[in-house]
C-alpha atoms as a PDB file:
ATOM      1  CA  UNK A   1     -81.541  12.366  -4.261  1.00  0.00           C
ATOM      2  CA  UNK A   2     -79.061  15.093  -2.612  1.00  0.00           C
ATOM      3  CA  UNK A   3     -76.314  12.543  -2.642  1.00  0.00           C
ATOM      4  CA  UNK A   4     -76.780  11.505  -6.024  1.00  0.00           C
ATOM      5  CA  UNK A   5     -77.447  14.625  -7.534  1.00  0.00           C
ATOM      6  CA  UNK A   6     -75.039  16.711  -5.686  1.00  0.00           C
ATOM      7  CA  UNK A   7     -72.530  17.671  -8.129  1.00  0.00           C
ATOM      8  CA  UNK A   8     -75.477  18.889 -10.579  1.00  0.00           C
ATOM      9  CA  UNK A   9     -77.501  20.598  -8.125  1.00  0.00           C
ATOM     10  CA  UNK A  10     -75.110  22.323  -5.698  1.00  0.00           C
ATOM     11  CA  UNK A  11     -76.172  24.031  -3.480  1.00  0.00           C
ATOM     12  CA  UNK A  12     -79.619  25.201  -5.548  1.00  0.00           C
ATOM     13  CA  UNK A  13     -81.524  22.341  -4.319  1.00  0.00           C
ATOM     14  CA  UNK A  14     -82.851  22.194  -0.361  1.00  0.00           C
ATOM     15  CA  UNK A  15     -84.944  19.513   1.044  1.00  0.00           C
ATOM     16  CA  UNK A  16     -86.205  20.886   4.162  1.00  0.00           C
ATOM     17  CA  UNK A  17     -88.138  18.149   6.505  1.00  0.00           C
ATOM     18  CA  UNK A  18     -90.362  18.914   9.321  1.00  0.00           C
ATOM     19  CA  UNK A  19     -91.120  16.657  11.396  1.00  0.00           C
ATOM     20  CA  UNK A  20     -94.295  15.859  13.611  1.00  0.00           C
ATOM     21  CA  UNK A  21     -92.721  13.229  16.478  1.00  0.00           C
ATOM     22  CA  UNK A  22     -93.636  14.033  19.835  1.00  0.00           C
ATOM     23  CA  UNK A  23     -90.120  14.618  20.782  1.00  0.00           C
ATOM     24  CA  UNK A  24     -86.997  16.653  19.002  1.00  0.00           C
ATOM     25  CA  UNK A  25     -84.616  13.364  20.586  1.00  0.00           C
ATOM     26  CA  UNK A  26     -87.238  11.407  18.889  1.00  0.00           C
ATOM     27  CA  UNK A  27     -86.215  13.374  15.524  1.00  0.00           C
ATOM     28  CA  UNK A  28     -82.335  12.840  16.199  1.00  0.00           C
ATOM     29  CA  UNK A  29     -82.784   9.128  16.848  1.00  0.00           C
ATOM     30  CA  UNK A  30     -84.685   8.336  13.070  1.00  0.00           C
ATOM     31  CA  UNK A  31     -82.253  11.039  10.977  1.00  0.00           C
ATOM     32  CA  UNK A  32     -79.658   8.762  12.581  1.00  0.00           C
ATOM     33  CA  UNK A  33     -81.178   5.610  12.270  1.00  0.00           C
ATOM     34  CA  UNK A  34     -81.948   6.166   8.698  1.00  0.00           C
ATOM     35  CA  UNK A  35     -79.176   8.334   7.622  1.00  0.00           C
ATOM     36  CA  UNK A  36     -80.890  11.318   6.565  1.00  0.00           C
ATOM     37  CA  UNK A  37     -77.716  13.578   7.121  1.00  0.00           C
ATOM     38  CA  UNK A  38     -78.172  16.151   4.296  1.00  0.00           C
ATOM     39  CA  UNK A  39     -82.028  17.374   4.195  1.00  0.00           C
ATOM     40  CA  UNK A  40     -82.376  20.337   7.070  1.00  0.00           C
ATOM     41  CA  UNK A  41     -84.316  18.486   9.597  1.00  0.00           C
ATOM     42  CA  UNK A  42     -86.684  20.954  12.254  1.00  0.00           C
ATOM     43  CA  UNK A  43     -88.911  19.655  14.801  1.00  0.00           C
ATOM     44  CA  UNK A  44     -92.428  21.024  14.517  1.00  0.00           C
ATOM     45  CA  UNK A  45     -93.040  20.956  18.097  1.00  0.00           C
ATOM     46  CA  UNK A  46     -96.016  23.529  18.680  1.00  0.00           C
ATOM     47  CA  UNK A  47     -95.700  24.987  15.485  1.00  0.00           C
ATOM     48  CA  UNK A  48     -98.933  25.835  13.509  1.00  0.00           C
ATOM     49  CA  UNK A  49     -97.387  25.411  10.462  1.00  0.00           C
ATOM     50  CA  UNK A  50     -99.231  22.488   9.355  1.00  0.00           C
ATOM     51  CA  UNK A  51    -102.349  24.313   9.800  1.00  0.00           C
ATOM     52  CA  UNK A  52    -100.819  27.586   7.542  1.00  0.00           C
ATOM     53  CA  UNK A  53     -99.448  25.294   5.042  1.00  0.00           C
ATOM     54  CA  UNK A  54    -102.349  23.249   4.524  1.00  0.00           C
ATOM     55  CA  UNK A  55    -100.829  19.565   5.723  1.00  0.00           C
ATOM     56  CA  UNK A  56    -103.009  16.892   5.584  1.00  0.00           C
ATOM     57  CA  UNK A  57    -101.324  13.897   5.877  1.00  0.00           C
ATOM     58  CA  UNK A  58     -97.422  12.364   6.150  1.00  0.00           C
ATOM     59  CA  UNK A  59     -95.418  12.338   4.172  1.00  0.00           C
ATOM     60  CA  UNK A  60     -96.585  16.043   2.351  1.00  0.00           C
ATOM     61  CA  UNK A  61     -94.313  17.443   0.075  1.00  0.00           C
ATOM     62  CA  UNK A  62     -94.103  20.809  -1.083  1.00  0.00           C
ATOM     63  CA  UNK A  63     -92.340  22.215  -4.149  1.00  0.00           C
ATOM     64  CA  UNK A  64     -91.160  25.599  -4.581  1.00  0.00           C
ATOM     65  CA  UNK A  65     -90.183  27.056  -7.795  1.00  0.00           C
ATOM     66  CA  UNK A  66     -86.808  29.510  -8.031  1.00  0.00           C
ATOM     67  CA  UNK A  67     -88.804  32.549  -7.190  1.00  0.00           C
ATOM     68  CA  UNK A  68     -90.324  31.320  -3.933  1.00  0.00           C
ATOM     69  CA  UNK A  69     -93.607  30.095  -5.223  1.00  0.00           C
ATOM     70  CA  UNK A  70     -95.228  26.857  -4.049  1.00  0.00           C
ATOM     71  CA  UNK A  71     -95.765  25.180  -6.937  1.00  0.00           C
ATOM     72  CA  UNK A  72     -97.087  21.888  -5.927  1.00  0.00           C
ATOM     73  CA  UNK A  73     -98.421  20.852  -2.590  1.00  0.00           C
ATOM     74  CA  UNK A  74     -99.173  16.917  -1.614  1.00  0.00           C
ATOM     75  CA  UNK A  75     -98.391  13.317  -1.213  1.00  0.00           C
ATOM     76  CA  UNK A  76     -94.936  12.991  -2.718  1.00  0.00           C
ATOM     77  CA  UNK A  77     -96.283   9.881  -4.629  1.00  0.00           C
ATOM     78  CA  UNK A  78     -98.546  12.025  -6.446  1.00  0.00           C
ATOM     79  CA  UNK A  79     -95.479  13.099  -8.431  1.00  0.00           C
ATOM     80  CA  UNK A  80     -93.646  11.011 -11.080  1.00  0.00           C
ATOM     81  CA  UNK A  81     -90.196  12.126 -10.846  1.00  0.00           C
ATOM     82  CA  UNK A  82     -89.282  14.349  -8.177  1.00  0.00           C
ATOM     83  CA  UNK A  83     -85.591  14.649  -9.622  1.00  0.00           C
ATOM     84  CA  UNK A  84     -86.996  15.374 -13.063  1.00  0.00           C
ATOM     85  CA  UNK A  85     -88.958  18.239 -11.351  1.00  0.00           C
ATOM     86  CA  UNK A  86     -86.512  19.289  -9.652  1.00  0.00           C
ATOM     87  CA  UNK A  87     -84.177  19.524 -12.485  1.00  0.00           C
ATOM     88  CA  UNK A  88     -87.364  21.297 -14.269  1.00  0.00           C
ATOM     89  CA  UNK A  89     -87.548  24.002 -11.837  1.00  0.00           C
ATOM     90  CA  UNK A  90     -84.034  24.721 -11.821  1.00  0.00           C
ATOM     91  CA  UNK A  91     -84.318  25.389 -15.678  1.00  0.00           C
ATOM     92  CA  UNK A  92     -86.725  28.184 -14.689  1.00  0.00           C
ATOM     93  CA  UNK A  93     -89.362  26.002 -16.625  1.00  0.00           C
ATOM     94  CA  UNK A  94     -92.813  25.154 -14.914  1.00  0.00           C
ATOM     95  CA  UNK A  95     -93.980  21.670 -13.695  1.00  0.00           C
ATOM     96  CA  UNK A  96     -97.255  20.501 -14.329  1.00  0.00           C
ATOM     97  CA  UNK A  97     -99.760  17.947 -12.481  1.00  0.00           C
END
């Protein structure tokens, strides 16, 4: 999505990933493996974050709107379109579902 959408989205859009492997090397080796160069990539090592944020599963995808809110937290298949939502929250506009 960044690659393709680039150009439009600039630098406004930022897919952050955190990951749960046991090991940061073990994060390196499957960015690499499956080219995931341009999300930000952190290791969650022994982070509580997952228990703060209210992960439940893997993949979990959170959206936040242009003034910081979370505006949808879940499995990203529970969302159509994530470009089109994207694209929606850049507009300022609301995303609903």
């Amino acid at each position: 999505m960044l690659a393709k959408n680039g150009t439009k989205w600039d630098d406004k859009v930022k897919i952050v990933c955190v990951s749960i492997d046991q090991t940061k090397e073990a994060v390196v080796s499957h960015v690499e493996k499956k080219d995931w160069q341009r999300p930000i990539h952190y290791h969650r090592d022994k982070s509580d974050c997952s228990q703060v944020y209210g992960v439940n599963g893997v993949p979990h995808v959170m959206l936040i709107d242009t003034k910081g809110k979370i505006v949808f937290k879940g499995h990203p298949a529970n969302r159509s379109n994530l470009e089109e939502d994207f694209d929606t929250l850049l507009k300022g506009e609301e995303i609903f579902g």
